[in-house]
C-alpha atoms as a PDB file:
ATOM      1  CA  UNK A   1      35.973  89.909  58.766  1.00  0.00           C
ATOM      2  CA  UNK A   2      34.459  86.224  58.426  1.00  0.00           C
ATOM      3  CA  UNK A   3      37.463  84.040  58.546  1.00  0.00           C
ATOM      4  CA  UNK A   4      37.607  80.418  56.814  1.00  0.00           C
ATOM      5  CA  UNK A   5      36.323  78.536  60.217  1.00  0.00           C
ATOM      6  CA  UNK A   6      33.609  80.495  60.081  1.00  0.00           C
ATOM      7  CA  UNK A   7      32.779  80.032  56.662  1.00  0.00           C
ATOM      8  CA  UNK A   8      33.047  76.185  57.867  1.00  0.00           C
ATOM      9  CA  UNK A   9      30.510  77.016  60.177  1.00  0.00           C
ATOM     10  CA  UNK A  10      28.145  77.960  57.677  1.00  0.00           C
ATOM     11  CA  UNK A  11      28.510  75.211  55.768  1.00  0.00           C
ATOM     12  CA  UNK A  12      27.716  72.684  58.330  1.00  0.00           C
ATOM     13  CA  UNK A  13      24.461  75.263  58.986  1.00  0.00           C
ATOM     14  CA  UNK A  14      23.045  74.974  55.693  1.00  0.00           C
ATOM     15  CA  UNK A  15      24.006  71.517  55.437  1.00  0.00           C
ATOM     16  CA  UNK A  16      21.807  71.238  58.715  1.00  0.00           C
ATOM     17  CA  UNK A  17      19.284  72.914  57.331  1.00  0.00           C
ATOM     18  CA  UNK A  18      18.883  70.244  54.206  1.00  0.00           C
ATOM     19  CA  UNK A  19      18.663  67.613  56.601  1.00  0.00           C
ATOM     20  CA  UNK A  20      15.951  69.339  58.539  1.00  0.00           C
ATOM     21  CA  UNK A  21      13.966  70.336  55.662  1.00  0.00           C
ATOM     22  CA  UNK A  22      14.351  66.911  54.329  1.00  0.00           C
ATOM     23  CA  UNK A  23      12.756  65.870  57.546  1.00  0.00           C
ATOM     24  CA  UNK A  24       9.733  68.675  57.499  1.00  0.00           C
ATOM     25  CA  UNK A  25       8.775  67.875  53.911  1.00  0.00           C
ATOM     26  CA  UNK A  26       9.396  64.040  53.590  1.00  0.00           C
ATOM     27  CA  UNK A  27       8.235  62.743  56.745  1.00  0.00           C
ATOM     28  CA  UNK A  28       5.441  61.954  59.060  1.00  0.00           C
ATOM     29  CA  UNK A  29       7.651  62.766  62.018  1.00  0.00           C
ATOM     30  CA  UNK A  30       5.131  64.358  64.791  1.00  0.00           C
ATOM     31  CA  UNK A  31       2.615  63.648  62.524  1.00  0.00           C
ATOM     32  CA  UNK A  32       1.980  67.307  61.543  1.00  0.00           C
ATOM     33  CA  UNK A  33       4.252  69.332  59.290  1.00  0.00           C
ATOM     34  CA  UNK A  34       3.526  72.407  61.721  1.00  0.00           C
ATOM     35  CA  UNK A  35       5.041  70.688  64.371  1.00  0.00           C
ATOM     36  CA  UNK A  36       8.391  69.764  62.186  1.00  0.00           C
ATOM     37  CA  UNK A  37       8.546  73.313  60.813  1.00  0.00           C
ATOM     38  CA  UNK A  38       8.344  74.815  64.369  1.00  0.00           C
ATOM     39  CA  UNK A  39      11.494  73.046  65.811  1.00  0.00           C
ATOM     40  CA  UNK A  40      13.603  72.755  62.621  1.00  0.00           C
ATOM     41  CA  UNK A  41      13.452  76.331  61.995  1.00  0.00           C
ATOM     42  CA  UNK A  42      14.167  76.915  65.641  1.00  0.00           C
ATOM     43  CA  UNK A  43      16.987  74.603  65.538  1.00  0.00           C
ATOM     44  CA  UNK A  44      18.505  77.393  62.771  1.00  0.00           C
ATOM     45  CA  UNK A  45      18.514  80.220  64.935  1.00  0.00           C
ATOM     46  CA  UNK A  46      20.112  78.187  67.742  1.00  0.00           C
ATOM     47  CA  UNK A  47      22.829  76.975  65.307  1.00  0.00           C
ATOM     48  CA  UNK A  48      23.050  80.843  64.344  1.00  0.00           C
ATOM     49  CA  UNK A  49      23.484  81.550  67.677  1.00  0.00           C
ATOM     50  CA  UNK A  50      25.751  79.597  69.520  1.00  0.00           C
ATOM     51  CA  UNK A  51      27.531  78.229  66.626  1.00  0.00           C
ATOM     52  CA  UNK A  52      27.616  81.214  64.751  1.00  0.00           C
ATOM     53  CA  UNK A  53      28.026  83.418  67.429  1.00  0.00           C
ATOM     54  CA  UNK A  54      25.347  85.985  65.943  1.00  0.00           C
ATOM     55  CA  UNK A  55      23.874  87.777  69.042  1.00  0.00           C
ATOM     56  CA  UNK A  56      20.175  87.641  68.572  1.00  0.00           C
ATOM     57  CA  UNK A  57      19.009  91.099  69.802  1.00  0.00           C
ATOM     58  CA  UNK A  58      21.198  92.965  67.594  1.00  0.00           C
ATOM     59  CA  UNK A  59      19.350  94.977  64.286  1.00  0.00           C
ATOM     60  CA  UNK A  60      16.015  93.613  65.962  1.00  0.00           C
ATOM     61  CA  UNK A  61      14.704  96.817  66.620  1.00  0.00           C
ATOM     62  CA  UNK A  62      10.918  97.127  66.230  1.00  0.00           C
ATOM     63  CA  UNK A  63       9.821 100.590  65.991  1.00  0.00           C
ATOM     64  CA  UNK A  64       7.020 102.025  63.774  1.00  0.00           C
ATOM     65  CA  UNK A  65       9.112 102.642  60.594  1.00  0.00           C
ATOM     66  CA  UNK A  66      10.355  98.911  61.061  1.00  0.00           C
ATOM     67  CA  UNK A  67       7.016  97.288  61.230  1.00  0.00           C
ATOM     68  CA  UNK A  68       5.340  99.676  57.832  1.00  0.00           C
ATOM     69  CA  UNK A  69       7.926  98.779  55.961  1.00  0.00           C
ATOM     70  CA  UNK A  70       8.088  95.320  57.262  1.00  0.00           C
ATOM     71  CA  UNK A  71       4.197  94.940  56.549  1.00  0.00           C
ATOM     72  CA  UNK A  72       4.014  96.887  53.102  1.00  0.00           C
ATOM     73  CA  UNK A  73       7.000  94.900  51.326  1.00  0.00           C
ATOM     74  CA  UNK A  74       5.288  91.601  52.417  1.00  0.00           C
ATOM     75  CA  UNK A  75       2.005  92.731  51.144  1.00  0.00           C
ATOM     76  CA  UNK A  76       4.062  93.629  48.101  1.00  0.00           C
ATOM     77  CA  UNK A  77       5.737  90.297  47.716  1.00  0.00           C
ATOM     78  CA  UNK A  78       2.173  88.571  48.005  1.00  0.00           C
ATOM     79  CA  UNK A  79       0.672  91.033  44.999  1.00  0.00           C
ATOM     80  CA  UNK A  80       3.888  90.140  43.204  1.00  0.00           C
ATOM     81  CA  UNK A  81       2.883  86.288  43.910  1.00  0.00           C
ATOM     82  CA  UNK A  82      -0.599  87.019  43.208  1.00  0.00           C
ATOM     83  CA  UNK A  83       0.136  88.082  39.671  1.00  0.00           C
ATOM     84  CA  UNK A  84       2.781  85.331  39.077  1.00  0.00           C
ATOM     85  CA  UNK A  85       0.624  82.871  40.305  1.00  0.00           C
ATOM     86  CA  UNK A  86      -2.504  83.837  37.884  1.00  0.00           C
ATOM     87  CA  UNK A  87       0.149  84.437  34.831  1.00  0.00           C
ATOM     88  CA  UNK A  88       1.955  80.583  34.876  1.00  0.00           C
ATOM     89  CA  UNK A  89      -1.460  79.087  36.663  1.00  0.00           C
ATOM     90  CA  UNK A  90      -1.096  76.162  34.354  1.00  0.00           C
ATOM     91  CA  UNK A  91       2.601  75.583  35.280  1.00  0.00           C
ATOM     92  CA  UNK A  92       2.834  76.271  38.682  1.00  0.00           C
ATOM     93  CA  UNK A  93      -0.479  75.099  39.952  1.00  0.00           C
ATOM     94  CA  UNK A  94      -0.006  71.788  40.884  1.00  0.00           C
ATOM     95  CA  UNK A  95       3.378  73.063  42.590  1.00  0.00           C
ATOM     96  CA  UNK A  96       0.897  75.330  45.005  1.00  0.00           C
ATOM     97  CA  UNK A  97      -1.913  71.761  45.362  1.00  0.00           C
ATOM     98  CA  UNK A  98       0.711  70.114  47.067  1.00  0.00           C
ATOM     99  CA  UNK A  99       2.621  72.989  48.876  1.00  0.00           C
ATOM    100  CA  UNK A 100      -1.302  73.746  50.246  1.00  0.00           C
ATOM    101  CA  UNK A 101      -2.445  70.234  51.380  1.00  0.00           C
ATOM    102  CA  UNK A 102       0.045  70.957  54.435  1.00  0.00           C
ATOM    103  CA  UNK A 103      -2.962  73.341  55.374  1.00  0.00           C
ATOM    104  CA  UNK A 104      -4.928  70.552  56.754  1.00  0.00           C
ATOM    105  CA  UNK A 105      -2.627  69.335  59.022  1.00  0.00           C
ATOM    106  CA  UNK A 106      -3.595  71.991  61.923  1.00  0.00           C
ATOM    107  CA  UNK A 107      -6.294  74.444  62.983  1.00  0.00           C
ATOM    108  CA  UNK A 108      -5.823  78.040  60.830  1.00  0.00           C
ATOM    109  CA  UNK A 109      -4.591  79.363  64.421  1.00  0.00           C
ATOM    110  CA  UNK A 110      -1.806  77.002  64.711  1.00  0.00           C
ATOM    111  CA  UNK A 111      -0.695  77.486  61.702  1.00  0.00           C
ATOM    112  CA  UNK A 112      -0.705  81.493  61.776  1.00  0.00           C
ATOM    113  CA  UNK A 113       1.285  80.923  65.505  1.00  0.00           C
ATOM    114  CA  UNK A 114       3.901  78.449  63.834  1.00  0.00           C
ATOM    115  CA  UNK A 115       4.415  80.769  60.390  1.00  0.00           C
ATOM    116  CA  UNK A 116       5.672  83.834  63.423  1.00  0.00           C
ATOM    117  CA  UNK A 117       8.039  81.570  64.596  1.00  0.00           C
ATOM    118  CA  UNK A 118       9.162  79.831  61.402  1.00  0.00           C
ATOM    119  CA  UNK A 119       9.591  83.579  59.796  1.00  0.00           C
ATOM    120  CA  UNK A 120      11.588  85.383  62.599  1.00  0.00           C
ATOM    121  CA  UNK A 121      13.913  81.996  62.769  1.00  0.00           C
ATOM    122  CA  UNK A 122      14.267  81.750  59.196  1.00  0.00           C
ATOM    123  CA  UNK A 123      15.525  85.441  58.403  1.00  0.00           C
ATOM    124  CA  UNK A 124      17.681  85.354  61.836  1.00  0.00           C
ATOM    125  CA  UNK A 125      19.473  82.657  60.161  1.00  0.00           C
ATOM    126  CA  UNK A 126      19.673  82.886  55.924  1.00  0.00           C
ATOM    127  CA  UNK A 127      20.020  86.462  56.184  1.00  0.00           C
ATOM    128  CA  UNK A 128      21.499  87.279  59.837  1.00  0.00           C
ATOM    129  CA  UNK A 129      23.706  84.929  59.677  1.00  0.00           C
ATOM    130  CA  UNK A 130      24.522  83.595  56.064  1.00  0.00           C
ATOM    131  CA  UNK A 131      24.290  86.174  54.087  1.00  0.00           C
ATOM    132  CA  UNK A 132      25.491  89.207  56.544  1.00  0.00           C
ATOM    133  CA  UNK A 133      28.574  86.734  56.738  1.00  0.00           C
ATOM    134  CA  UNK A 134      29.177  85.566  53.700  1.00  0.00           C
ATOM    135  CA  UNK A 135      28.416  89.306  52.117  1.00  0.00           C
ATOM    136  CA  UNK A 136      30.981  90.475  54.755  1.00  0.00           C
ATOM    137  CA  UNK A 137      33.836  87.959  53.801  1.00  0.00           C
ATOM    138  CA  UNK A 138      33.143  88.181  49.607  1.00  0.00           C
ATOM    139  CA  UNK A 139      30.796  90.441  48.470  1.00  0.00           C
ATOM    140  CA  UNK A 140      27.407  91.359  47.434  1.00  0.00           C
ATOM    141  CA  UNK A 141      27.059  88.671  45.019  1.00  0.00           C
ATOM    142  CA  UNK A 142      26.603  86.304  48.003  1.00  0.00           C
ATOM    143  CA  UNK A 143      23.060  87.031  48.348  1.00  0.00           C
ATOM    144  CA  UNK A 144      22.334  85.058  45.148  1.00  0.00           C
ATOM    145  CA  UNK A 145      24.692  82.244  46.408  1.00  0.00           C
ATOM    146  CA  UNK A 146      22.862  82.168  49.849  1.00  0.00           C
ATOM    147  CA  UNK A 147      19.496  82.884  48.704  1.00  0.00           C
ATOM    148  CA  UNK A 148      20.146  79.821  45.409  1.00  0.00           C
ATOM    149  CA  UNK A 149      21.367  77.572  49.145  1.00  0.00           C
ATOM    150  CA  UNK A 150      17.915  79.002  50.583  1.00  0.00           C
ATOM    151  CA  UNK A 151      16.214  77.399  47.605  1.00  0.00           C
ATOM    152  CA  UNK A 152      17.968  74.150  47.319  1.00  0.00           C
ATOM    153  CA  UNK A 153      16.835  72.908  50.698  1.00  0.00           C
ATOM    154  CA  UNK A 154      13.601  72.174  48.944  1.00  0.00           C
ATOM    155  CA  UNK A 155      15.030  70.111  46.557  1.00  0.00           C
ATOM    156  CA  UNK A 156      13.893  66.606  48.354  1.00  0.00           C
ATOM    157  CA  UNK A 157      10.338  67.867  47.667  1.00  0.00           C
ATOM    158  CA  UNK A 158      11.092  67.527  43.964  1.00  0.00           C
ATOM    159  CA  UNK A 159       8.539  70.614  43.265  1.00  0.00           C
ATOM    160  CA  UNK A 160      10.156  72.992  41.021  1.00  0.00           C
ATOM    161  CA  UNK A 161       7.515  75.709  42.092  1.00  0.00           C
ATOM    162  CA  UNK A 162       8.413  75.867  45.199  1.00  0.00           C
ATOM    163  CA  UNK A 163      11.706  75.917  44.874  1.00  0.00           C
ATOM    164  CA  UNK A 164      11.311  78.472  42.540  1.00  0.00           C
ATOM    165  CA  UNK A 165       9.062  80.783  45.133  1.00  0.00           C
ATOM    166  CA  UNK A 166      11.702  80.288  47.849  1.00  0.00           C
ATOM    167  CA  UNK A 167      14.590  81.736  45.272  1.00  0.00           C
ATOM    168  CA  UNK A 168      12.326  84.275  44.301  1.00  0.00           C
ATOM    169  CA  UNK A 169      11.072  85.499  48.003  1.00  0.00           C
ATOM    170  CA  UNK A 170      14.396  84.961  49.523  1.00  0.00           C
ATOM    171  CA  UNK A 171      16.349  87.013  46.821  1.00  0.00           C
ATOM    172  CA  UNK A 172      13.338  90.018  47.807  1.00  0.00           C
ATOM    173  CA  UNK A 173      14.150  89.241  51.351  1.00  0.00           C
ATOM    174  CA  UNK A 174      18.083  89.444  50.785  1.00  0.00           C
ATOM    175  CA  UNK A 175      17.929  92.827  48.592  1.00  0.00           C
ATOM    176  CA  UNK A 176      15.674  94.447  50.992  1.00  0.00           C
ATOM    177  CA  UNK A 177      17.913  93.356  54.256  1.00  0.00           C
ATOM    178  CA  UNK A 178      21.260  94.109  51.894  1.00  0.00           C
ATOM    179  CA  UNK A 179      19.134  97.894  51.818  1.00  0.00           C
ATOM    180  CA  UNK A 180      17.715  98.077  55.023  1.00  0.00           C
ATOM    181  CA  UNK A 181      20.192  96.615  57.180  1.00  0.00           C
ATOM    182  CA  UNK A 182      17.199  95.777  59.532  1.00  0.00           C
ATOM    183  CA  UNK A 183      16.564  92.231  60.542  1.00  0.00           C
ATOM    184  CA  UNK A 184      13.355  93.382  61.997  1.00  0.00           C
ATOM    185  CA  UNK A 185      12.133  94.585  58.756  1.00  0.00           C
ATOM    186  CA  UNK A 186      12.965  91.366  57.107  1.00  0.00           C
ATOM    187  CA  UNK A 187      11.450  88.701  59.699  1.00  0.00           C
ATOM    188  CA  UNK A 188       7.881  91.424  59.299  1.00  0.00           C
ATOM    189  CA  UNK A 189       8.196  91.244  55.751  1.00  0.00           C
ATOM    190  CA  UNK A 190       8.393  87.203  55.879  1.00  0.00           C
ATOM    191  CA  UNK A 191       6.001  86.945  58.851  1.00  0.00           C
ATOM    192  CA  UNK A 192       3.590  89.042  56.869  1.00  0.00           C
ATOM    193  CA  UNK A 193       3.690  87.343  53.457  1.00  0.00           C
ATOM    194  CA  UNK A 194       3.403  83.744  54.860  1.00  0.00           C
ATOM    195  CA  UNK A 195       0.378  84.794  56.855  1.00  0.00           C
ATOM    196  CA  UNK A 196      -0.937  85.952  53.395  1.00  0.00           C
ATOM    197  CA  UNK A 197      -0.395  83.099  51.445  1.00  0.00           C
ATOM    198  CA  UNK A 198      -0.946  80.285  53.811  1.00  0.00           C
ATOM    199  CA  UNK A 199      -3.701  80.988  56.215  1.00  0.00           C
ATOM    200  CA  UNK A 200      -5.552  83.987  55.171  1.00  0.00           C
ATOM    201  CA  UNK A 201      -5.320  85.202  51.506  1.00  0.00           C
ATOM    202  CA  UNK A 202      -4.028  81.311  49.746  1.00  0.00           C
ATOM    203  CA  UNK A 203      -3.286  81.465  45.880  1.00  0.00           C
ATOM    204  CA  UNK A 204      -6.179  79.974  44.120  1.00  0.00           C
END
């Protein structure tokens, strides 16, 4: 059972992770956005970790089962973008523009190497650790509240797309950990969607 400390501790997390966003998206620190994403979402897992006390090789299992349906509800999530995306064109467009000029910032390759990292460290901690503990302490309804948390870390950015695309992928990816119970299906599924829509399949 998650006891109130705990839920301290994920407080303090999230509240971490609006700084660091704050820091990827707003400033020129490194002078790439790959190289701010890298660390900060590193920094999460390592919170999760030794703060949160989540041991890291626990539901990481990676066997074939894992990675299909890893791969085939990312590809899933990108068709459900796809469609989105060419539905509201004229009210999420400029949303994507600006999301999408981070693309120049590095070669396709370090990107691709950077959106591994970023997804496995990502999942280990908003649905690892937040969710698994907040679900555990309350109830099921906490994967809105931590996915809505997920969202609102892009608020700085002041792009109402993206925040919206972070509610809407992280609520897929909390549903399908809530019904998998596999963090390695999860971090596929996020790994395989950002490779879509950033580097080799980009909306528009």
């Amino acid at each position: 059972m998650t006891t109130s400390r705990e839920v301290s501790k994920i407080a303090i997390g999230v509240g971490l992770a609006f700084l660091l966003w704050y820091i990827v998206f707003l400033t020129d620190l490194l002078g790439s956005f790959w190289l701010r994403i890298a660390p900060a979402a590193t920094a999460l897992s390592l919170y999760a970790t030794f703060f949160g006390g989540i041991d890291c090789r626990s539901d990481t299992k990676l066997d074939k089962s894992t990675l299909v349906k890893g791969v085939l509800s990312g590809c899933l999530l990108y068709a459900l973008f796809y469609i989105g995306f060419n539905v509201f064109r004229p009210f999420v467009e400029q949303g994507a523009v600006s999301v999408y000029m981070f693309r120049d910032d590095s070669r396709p390759y370090l990107a691709a190497l950077v959106l591994v990292i970023t997804g496995v460290c990502e999942e280990f901690f908003w649905r690892r650790y937040v969710q698994r503990s907040l679900v555990t302490r309350y109830s099921t309804t906490m994967i809105i509240m931590s996915t809505l948390a997920y969202a609102l870390i892009h608020l700085p950015t002041f792009n109402p797309p993206l925040m919206l695309a972070a509610f809407i992928a992280g609520l897929y990816w909390g549903i399908l950990y809530e019904y998998t119970g596999s963090f390695g299906t999860v971090a596929v599924s996020h790994i395989v969607w950002t490779e879509l829509i950033f580097v080799f399949l980009p909306l528009g």
